[in-house]
Protein backbone atom coordinates (compact mmCIF):
# COMPACT_ATOMS: atom_id res chain seq x y z
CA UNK A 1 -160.28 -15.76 74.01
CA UNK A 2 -159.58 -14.81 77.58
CA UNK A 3 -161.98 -12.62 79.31
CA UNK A 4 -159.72 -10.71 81.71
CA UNK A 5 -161.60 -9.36 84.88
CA UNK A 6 -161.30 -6.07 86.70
CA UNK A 7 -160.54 -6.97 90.01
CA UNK A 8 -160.68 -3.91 91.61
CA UNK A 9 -164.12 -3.13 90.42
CA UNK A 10 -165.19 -6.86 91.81
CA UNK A 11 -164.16 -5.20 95.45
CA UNK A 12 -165.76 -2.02 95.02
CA UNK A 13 -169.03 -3.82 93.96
CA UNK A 14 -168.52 -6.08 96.83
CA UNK A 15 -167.83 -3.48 99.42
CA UNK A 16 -170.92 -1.57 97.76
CA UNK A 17 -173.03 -4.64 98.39
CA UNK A 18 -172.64 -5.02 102.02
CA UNK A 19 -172.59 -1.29 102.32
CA UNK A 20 -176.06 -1.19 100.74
CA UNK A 21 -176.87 -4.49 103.01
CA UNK A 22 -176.25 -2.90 106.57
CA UNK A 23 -178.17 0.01 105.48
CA UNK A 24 -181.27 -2.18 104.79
CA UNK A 25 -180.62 -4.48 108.07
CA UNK A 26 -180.76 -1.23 109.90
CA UNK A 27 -183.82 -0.03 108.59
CA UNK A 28 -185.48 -3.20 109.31
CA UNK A 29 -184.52 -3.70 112.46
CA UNK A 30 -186.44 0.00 113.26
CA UNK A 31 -189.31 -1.75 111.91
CA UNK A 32 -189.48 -4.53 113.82
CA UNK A 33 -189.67 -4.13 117.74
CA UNK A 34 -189.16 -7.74 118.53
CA UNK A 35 -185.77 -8.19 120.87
CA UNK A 36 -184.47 -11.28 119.76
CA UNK A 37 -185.07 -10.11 115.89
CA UNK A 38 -183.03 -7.27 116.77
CA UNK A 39 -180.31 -8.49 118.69
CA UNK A 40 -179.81 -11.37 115.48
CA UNK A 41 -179.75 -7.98 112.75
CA UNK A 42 -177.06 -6.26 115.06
CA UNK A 43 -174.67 -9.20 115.23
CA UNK A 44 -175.28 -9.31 111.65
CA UNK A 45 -174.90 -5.71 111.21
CA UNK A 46 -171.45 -5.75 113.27
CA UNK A 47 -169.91 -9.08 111.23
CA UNK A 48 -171.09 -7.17 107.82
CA UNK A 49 -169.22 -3.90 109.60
CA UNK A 50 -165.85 -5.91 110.15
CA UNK A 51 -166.44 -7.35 106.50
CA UNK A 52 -167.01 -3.53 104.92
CA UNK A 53 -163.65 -2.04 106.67
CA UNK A 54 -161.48 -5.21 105.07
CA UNK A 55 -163.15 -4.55 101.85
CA UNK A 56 -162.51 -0.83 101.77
CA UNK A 57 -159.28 -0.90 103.15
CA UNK A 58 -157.95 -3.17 100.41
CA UNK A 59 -160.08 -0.73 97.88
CA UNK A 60 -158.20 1.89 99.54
CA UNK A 61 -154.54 0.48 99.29
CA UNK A 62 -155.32 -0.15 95.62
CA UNK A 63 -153.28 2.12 93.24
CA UNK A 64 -154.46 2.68 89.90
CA UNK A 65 -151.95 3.40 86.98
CA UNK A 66 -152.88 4.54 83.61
CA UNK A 67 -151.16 2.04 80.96
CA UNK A 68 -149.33 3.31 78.08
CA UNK A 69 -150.23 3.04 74.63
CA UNK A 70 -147.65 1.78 71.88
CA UNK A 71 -147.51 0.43 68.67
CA UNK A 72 -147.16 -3.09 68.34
CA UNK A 73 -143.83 -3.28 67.29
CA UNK A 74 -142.33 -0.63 69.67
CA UNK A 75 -143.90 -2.57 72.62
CA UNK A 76 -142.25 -5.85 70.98
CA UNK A 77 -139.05 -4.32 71.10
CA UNK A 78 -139.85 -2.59 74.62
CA UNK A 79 -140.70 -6.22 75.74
CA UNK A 80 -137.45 -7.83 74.27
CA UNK A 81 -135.37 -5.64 75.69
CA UNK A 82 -136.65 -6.27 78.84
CA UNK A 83 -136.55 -9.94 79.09
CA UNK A 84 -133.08 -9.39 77.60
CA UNK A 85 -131.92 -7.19 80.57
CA UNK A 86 -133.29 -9.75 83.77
CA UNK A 87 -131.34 -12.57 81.95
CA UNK A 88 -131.78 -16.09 82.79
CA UNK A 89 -134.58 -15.55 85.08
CA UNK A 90 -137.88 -16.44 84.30
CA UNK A 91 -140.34 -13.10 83.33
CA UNK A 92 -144.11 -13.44 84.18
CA UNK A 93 -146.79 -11.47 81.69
CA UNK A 94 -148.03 -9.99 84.75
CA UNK A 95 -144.18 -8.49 85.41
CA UNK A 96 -144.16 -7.10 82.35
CA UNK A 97 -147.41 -5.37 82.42
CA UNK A 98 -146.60 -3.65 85.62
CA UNK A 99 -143.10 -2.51 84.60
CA UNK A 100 -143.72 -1.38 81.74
CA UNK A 101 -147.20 -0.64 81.77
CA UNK A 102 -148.77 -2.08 78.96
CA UNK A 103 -151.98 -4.04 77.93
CA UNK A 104 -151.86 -7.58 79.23
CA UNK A 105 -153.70 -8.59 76.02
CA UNK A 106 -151.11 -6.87 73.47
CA UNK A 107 -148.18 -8.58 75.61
CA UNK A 108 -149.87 -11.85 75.33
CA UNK A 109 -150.13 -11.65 71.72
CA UNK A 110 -146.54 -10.34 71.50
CA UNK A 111 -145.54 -13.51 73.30
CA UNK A 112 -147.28 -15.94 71.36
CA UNK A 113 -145.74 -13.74 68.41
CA UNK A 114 -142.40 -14.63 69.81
CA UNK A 115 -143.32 -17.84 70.82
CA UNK A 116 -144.37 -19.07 67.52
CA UNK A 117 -141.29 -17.68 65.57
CA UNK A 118 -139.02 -19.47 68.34
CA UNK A 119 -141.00 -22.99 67.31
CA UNK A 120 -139.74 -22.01 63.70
């Protein structure tokens, strides 16, 4: 079985992580009064900065939509119908999910479906 990852969460846990990280660098470097300690935690502080902003600004462009639950045989037909309409060109799982929002695992199974009754 394939274990499908949320990606999204993966960012926010990352951008969480180095959130949490500058927060602790900065409350160590108030503990320690040694210059060259603290000049090393706030070039640290400023790369883990520049890393935070990328991180939340691709958690920020990230758009969230709700997929749609069908039956098994009206998302069959829904993805038929589909690949139908494009043609000849070649339709990605990931294409379909977006388009017509629906589970990645019940499309998968619904193309091995199809799959296997092509073979026969």
């Amino acid at each position: 079985m394939i274990e499908l990852v949320d990606p999204y969460n993966n960012l926010v846990k990352t951008k969480n992580y180095i959130n949490a990280k500058i927060m602790s660098l900065e409350h160590k470097k108030t503990l320690n009064l040694n210059v060259e300690f603290q000049k090393n935690v706030d070039q640290e502080i400023e790369e883990l900065c520049l890393l935070y902003s990328k991180y939340k600004k691709i958690c920020d462009e990230i758009v969230i939509d709700s997929l749609r639950e069908l039956p098994h045989d009206y998302a069959k037909k829904e993805i038929m119908d589909y690949i139908q309409n494009v043609g000849r060109r070649k339709v990605y799982i990931s294409e379909l999910a977006e388009k017509l929002r629906l589970d990645i695992e019940l499309i998968m199974d619904i193309m091995d479906e199809l799959g296997a009754k092509k073979k026969t």
